[in-house]
N, C-alpha and C. Protein backbone atom coordinates (compact mmCIF):
# COMPACT_ATOMS: atom_id res chain seq x y z
N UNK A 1 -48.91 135.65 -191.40
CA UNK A 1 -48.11 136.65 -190.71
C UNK A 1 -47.07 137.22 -191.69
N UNK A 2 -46.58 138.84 -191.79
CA UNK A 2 -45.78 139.27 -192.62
C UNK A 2 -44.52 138.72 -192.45
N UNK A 3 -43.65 138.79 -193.52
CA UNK A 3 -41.93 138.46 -193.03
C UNK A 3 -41.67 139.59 -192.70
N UNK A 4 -40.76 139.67 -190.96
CA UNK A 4 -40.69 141.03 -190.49
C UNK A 4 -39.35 141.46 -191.66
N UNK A 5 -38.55 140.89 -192.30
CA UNK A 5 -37.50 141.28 -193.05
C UNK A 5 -37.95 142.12 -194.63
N UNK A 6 -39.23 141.45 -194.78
CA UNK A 6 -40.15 142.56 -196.17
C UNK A 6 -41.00 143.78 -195.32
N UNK A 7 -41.03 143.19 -194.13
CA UNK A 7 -41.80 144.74 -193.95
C UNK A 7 -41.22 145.89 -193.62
N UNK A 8 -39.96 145.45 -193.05
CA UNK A 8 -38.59 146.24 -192.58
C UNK A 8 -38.27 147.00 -193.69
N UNK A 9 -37.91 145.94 -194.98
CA UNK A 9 -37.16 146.63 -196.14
C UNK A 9 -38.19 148.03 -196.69
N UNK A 10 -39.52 147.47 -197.27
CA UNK A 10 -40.91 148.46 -197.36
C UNK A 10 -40.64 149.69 -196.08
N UNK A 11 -40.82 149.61 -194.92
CA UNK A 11 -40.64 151.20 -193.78
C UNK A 11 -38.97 151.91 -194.72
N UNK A 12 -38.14 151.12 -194.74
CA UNK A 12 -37.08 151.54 -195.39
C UNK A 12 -36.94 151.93 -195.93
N UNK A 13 -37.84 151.76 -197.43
CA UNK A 13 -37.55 152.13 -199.11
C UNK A 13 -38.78 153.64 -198.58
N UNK A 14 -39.93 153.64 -197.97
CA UNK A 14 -40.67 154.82 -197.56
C UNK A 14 -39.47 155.89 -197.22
N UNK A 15 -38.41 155.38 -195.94
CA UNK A 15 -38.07 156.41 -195.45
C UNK A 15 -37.29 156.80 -195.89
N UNK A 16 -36.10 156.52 -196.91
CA UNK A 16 -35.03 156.57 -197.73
C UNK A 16 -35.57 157.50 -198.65
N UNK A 17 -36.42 157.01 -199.39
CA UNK A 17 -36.59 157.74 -200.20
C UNK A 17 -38.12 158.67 -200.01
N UNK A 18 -38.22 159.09 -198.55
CA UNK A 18 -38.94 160.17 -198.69
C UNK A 18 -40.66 159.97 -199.77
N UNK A 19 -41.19 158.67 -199.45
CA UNK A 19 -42.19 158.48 -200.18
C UNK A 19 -43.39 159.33 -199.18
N UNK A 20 -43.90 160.30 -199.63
CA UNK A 20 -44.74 160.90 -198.34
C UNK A 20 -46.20 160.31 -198.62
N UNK A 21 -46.36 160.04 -200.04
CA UNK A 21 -47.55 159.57 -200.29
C UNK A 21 -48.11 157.52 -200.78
N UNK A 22 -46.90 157.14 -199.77
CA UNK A 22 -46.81 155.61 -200.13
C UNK A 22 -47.08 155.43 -198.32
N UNK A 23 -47.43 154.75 -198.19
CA UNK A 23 -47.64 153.38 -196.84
C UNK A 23 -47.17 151.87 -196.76
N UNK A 24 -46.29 151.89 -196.79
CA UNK A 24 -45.55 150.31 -196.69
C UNK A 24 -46.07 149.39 -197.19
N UNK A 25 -47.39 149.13 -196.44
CA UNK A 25 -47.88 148.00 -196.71
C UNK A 25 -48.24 148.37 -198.24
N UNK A 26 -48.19 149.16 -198.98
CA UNK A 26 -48.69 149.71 -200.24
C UNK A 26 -47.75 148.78 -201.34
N UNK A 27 -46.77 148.67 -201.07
CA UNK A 27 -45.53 148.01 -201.76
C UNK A 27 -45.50 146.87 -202.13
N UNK A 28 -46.09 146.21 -203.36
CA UNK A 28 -46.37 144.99 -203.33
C UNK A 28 -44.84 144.45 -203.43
N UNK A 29 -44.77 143.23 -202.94
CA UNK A 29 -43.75 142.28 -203.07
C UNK A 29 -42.62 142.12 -204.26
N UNK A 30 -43.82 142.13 -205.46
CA UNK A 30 -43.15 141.09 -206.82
C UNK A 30 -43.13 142.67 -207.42
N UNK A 31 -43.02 143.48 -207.32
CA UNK A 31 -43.43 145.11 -208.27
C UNK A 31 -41.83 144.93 -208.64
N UNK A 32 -41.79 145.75 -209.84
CA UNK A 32 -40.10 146.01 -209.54
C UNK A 32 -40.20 147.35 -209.27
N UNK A 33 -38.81 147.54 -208.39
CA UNK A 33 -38.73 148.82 -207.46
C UNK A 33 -38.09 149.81 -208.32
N UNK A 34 -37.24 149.57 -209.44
CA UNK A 34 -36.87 150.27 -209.99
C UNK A 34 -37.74 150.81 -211.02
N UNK A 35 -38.34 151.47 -212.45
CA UNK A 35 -39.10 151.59 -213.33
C UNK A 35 -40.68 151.42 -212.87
N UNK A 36 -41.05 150.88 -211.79
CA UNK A 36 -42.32 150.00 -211.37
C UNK A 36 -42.99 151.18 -211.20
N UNK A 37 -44.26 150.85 -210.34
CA UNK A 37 -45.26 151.44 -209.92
C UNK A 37 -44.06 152.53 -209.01
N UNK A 38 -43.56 152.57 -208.38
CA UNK A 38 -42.86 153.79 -207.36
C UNK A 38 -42.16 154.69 -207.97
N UNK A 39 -41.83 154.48 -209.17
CA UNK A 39 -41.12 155.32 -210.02
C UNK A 39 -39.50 156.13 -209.58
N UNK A 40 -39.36 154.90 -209.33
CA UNK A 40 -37.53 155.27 -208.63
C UNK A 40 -36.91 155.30 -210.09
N UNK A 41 -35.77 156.22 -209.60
CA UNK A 41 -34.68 155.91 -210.77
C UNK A 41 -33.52 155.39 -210.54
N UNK A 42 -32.34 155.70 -211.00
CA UNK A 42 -31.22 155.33 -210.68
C UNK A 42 -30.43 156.22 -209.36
N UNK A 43 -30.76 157.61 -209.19
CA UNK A 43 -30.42 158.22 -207.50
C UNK A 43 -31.36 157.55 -206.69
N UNK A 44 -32.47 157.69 -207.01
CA UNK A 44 -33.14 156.35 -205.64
C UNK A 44 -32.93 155.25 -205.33
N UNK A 45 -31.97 154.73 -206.61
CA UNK A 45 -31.38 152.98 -206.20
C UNK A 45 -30.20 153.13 -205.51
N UNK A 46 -29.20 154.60 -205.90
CA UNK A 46 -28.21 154.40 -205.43
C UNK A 46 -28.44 155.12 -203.96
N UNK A 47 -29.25 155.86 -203.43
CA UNK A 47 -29.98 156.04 -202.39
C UNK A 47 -30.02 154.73 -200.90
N UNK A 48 -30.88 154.46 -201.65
CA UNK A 48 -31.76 152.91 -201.44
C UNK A 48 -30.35 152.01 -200.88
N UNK A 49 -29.55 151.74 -201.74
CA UNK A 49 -28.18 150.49 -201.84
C UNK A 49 -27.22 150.98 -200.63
N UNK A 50 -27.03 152.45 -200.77
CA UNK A 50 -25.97 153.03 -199.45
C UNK A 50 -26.99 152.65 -197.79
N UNK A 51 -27.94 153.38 -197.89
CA UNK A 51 -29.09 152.90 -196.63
C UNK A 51 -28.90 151.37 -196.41
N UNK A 52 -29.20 150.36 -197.55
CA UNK A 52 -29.51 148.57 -197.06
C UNK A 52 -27.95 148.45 -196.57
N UNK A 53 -27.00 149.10 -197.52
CA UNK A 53 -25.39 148.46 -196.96
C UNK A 53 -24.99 148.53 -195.37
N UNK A 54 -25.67 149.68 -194.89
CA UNK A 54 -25.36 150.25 -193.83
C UNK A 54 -26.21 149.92 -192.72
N UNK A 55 -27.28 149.45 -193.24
CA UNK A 55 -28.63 148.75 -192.30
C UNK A 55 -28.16 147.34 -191.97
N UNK A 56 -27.66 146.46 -192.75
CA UNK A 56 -27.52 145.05 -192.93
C UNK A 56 -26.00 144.93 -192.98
N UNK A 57 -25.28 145.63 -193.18
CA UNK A 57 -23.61 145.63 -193.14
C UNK A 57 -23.73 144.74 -194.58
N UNK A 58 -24.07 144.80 -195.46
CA UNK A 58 -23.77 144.25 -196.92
C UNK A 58 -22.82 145.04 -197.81
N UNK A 59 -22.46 144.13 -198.91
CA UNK A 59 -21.93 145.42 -199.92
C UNK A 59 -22.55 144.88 -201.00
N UNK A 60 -23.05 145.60 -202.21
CA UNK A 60 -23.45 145.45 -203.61
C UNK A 60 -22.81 146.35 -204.09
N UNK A 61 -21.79 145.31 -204.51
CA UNK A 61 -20.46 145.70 -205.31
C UNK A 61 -20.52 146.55 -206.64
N UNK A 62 -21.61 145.53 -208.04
CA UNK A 62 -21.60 146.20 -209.10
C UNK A 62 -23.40 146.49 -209.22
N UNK A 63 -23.16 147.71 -210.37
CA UNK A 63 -24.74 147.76 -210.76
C UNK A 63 -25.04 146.32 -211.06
N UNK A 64 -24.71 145.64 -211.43
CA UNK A 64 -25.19 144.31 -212.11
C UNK A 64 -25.75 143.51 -211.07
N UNK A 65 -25.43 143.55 -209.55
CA UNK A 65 -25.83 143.18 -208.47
C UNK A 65 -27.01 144.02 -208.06
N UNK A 66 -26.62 145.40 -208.16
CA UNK A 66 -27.24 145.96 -207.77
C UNK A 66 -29.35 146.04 -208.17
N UNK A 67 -29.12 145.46 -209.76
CA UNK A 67 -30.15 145.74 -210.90
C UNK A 67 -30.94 144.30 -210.31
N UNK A 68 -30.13 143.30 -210.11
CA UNK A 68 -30.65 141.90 -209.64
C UNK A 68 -31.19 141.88 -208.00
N UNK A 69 -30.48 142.56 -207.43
CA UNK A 69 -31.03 142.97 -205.56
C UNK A 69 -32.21 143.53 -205.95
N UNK A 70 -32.20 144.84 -206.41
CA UNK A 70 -33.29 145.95 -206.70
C UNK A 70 -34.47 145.50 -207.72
N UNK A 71 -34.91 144.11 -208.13
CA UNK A 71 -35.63 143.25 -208.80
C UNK A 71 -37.33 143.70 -208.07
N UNK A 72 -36.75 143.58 -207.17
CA UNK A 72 -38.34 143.82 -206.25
C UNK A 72 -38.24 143.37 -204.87
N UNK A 73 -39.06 143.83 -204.29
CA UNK A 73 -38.57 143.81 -202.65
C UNK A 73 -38.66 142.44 -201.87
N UNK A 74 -39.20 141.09 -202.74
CA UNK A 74 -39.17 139.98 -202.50
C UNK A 74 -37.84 139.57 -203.21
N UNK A 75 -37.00 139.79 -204.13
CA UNK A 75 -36.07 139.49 -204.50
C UNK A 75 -34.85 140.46 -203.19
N UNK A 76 -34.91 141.61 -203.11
CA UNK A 76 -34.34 142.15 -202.19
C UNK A 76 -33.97 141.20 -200.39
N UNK A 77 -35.24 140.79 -200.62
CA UNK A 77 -35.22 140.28 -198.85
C UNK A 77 -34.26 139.20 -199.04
N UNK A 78 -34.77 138.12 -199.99
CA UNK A 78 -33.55 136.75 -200.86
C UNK A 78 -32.12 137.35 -200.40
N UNK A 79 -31.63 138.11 -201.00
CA UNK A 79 -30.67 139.17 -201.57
C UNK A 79 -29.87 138.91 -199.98
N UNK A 80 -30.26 140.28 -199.20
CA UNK A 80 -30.21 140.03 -198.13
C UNK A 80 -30.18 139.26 -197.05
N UNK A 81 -30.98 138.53 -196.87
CA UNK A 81 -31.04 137.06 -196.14
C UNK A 81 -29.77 136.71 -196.65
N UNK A 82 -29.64 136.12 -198.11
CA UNK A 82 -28.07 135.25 -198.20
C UNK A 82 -26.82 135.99 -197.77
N UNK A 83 -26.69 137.36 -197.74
CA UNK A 83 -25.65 137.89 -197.46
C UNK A 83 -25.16 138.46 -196.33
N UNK A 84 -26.25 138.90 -195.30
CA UNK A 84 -26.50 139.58 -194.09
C UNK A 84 -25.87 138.69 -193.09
N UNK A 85 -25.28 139.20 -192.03
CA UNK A 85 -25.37 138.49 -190.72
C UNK A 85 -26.35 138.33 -189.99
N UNK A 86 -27.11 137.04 -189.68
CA UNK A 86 -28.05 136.89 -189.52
C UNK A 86 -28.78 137.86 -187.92
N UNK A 87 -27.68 138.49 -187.28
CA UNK A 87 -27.86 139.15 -186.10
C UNK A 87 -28.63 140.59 -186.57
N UNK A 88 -28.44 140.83 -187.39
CA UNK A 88 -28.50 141.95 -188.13
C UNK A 88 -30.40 142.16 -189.11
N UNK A 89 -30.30 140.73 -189.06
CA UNK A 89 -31.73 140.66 -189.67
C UNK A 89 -33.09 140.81 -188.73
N UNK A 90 -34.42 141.68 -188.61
CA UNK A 90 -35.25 141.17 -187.81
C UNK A 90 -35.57 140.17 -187.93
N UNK A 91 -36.34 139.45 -186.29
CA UNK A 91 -36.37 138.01 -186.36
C UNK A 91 -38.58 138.77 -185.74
């Protein structure tokens, strides 16, 4: 069964950033999201970081957080999970 919290983040990173020709499930896990196969740059991370802050009530304070969250969307969910209120997370 998927983790509803990676499949959440994947509909997310689609709708944020306007992927018209990606499908969620397309998004592998371990990819990195930045440079990777999706070809985000740095406005799609900072995109991406305002959307999760505001989805999850988080803050990622520095790029340096930001470069380590944005690792890949299995590092992202980590990320999240430790910082999120857990009310806030799908269950």
């Amino acid at each position: 069964m998927p983790d509803p919290l990676i499949s959440k983040l994947k509909q997310l990173i689609v709708e944020t950033l306007r992927l018209e020709d990606i499908v969620p499930e397309e998004i592998p896990d371990n990819e990195p999201l930045v440079g990777g196969g999706l070809s985000l740059d740095s406005i799609d991370a900072l995109e991406l970081v305002v959307r999760l802050e505001k989805e999850f009530g988080i803050k990622i304070a520095t790029s340096e957080e930001a470069k380590s969250a944005l690792a890949s969307v299995a590092a992202l969910g980590s990320y999240i999970r430790a910082r999120a209120d857990p009310s806030r997370l799908p269950s």
